[in-house]
Protein backbone atom coordinates (compact mmCIF):
# COMPACT_ATOMS: atom_id res chain seq x y z
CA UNK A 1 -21.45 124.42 -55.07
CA UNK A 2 -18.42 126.14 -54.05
CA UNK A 3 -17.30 128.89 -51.58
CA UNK A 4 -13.76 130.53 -53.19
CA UNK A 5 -13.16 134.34 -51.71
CA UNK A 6 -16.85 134.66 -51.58
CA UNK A 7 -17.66 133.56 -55.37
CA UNK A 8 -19.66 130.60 -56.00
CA UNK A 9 -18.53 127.96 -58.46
CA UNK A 10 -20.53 125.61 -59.74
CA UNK A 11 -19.55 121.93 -58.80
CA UNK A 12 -19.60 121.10 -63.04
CA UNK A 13 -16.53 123.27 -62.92
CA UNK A 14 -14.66 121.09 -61.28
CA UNK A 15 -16.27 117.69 -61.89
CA UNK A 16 -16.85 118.14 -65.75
CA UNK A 17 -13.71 117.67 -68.02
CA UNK A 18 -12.48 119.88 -71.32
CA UNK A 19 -9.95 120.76 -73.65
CA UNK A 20 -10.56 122.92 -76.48
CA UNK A 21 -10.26 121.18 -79.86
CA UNK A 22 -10.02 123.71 -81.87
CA UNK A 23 -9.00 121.11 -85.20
CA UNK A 24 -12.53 119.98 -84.49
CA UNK A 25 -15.01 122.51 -83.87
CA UNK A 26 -12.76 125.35 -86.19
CA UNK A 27 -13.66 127.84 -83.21
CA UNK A 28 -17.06 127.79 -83.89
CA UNK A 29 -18.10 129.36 -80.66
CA UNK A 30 -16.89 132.65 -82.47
CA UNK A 31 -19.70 132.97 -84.83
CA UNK A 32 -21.98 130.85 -83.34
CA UNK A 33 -25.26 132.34 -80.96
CA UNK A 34 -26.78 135.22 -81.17
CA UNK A 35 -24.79 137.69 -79.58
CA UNK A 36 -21.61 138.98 -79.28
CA UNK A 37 -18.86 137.99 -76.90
CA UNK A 38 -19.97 139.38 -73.04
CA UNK A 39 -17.78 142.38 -72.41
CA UNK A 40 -16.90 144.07 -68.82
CA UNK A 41 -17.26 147.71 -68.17
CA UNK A 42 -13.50 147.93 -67.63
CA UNK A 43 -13.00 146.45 -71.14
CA UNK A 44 -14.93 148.91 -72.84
CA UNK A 45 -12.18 151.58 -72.92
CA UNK A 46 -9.74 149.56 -73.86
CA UNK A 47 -11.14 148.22 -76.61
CA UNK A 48 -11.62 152.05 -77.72
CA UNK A 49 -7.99 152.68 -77.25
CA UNK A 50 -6.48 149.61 -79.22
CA UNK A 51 -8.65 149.39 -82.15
CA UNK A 52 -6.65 151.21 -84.37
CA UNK A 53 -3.46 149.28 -83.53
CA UNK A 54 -5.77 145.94 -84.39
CA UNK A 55 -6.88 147.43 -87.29
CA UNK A 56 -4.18 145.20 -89.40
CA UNK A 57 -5.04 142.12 -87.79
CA UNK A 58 -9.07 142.49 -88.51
CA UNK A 59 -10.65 141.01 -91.36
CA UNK A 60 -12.37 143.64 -94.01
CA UNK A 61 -15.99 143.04 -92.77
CA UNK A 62 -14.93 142.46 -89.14
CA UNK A 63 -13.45 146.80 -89.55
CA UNK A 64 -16.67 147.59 -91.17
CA UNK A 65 -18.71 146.47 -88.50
CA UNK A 66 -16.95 147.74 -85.55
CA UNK A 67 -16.32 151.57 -87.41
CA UNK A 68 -20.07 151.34 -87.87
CA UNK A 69 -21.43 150.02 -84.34
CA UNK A 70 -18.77 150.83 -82.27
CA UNK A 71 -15.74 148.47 -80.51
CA UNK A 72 -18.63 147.35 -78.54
CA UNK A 73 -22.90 146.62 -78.35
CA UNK A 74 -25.13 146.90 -75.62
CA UNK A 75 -27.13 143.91 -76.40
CA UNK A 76 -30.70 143.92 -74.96
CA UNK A 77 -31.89 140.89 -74.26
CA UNK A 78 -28.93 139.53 -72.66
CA UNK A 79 -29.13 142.89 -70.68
CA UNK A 80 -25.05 142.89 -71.53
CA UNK A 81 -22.16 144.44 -73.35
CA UNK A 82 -20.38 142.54 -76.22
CA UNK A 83 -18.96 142.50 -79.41
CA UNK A 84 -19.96 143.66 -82.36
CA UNK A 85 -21.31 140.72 -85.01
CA UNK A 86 -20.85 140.90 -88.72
CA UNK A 87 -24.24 140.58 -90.76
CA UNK A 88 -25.35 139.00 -86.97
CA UNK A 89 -22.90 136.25 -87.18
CA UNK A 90 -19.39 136.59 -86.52
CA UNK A 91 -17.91 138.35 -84.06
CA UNK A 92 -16.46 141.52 -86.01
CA UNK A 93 -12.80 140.38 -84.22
CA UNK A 94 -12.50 137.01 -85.47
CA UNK A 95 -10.11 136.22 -88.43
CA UNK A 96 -9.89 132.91 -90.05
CA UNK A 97 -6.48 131.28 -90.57
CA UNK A 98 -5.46 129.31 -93.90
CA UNK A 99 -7.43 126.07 -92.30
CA UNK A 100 -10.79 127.77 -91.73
CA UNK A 101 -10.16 127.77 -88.21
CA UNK A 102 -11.24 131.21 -85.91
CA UNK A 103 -8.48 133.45 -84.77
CA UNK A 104 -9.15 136.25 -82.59
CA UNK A 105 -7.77 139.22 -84.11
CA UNK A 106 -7.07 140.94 -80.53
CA UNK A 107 -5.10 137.85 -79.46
CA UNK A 108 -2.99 137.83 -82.32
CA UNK A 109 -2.10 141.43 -81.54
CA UNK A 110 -1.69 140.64 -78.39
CA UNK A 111 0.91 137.91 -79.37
CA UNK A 112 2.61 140.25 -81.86
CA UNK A 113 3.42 142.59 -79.10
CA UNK A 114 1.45 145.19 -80.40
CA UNK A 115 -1.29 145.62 -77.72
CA UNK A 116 -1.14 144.30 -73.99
CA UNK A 117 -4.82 143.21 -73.81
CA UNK A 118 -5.05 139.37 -74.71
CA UNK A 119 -8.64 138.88 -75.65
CA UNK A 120 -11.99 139.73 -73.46
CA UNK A 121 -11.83 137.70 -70.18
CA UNK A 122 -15.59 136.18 -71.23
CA UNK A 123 -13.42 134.58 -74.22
CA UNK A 124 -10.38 133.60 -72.03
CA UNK A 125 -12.61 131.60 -69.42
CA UNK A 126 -15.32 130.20 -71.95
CA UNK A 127 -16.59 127.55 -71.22
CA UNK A 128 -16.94 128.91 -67.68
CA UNK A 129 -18.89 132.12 -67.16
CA UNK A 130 -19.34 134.72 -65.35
CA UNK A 131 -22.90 135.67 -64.02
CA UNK A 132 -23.01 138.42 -61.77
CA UNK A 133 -25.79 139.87 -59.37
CA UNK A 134 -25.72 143.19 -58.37
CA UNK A 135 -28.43 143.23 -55.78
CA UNK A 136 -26.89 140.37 -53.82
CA UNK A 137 -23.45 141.18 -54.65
CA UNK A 138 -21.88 137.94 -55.61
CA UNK A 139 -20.75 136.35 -58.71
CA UNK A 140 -21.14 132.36 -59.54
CA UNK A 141 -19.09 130.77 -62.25
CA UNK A 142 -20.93 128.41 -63.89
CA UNK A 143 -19.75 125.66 -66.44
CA UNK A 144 -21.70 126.82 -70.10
CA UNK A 145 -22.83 123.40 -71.89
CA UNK A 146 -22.60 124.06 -75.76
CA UNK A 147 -23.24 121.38 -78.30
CA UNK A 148 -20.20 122.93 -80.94
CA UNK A 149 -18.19 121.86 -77.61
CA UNK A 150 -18.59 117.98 -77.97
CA UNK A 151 -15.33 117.63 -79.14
CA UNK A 152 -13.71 119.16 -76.35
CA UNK A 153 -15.64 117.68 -73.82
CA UNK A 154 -15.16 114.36 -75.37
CA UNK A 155 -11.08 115.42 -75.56
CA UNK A 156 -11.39 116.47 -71.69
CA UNK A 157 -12.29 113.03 -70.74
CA UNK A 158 -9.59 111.00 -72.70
CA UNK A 159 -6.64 113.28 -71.09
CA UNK A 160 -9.09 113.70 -67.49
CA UNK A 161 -8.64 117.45 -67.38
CA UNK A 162 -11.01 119.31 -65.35
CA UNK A 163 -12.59 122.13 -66.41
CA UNK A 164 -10.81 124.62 -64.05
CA UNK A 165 -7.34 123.17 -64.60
CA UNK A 166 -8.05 123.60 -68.39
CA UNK A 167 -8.53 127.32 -67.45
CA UNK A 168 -6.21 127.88 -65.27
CA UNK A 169 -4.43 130.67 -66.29
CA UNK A 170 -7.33 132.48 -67.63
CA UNK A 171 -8.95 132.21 -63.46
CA UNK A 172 -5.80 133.50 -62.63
CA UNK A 173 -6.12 136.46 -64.89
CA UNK A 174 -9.58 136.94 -63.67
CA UNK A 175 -9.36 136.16 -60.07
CA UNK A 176 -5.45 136.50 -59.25
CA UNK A 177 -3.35 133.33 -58.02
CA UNK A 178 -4.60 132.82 -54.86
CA UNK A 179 -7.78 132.62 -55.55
CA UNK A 180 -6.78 129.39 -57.97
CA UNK A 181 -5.15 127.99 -55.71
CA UNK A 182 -8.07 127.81 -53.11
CA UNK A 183 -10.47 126.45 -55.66
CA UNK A 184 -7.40 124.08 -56.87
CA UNK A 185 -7.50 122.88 -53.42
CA UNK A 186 -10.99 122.68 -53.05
CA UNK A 187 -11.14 120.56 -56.17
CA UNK A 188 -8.12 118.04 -55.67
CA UNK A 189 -10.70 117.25 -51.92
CA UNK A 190 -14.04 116.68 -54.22
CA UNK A 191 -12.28 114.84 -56.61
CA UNK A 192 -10.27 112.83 -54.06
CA UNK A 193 -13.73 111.73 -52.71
CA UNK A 194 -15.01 110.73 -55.77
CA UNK A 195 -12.02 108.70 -56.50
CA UNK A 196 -12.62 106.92 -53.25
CA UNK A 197 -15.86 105.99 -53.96
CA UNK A 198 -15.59 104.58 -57.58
């Protein structure tokens, strides 16, 4: 484990290797499990205030879904906000593209220049997330295994690019620059040792 500003990140972060591959896995991790994307409270709002300008980037069903539960769920058992599913699959934001690959509908606003709000940060980092506890008022980032990931983690290896790097600027999004730096730092000594030893 590692110490960054006072979060803890899991050594897997930095030890395990990834690239998303998306011609592989067609973005499976957007319809996949059993609950929607895990929102923050400061996304909440803001997902209020842009869905009309998404609207045109939505799929049919994806609309539906959010005009009927909201632009986000409070889902129970993960004790969590996230995003609405479709039928409990999809997430009501994702899109497929002419190749049957996800898109995320906010992102592709987002790139169109019609919102400022790139995706939710859970998305952005995956697979790294976020668990936070209140009473002891830290937060660890942990490296999320996820068999519909193979591909990337096999992809990670062949090009040797840690998770963290991979992420980069989403941490930086999240955490500010500094704060990737220090872990970037931290990293380059674990892996250094490692390379000693082999």
């Amino acid at each position: 484990m590692i110490i960054v500003q006072d979060k803890l990140v899991s050594d897997d972060v930095v030890e395990e290797q990834f690239i998303c591959n998306l011609t592989a896995c067609k973005g499976a991790c957007c319809w996949e499990g059993d609950s929607g994307a895990p929102l923050e409270e400061v996304e909440l709002p803001v997902l209020d205030a842009i869905f009309e300008k998404i609207k045109p980037f939505l799929s049919p069903a994806g609309i539906a879904a959010i005009e009927k539960q909201g632009t986000h769920v409070w889902f129970e058992e993960e004790g969590d906000w996230g995003t609405p599913l479709v039928d409990n699959g999809p997430c009501a934001y994702m899109t497929l593209d002419a190749t049957g690959t996800a898109q995320c509908g906010i992102e592709q606003a987002y790139r169109a220049g019609v919102v400022d709000f790139q995706k939710p940060v859970s998305c952005h980092l995956y697979p790294i997330r976020v668990e936070k506890n209140e009473q002891l008022d830290f937060e660890a980032l942990n490296y999320h295994r996820w068999e519909i990931c193979s591909a990337a983690c096999t992809l990670g290896k062949q090009e040797k690019m840690p998770v963290y790097r991979f992420l980069k600027p989403a941490i930086i999004r999240k955490y500010g620059e500094d704060f990737y730096e220090e872990l970037d730092a931290a990293a380059g000594f674990i892996l250094g040792k490692q390379e000693e030893k082999e």
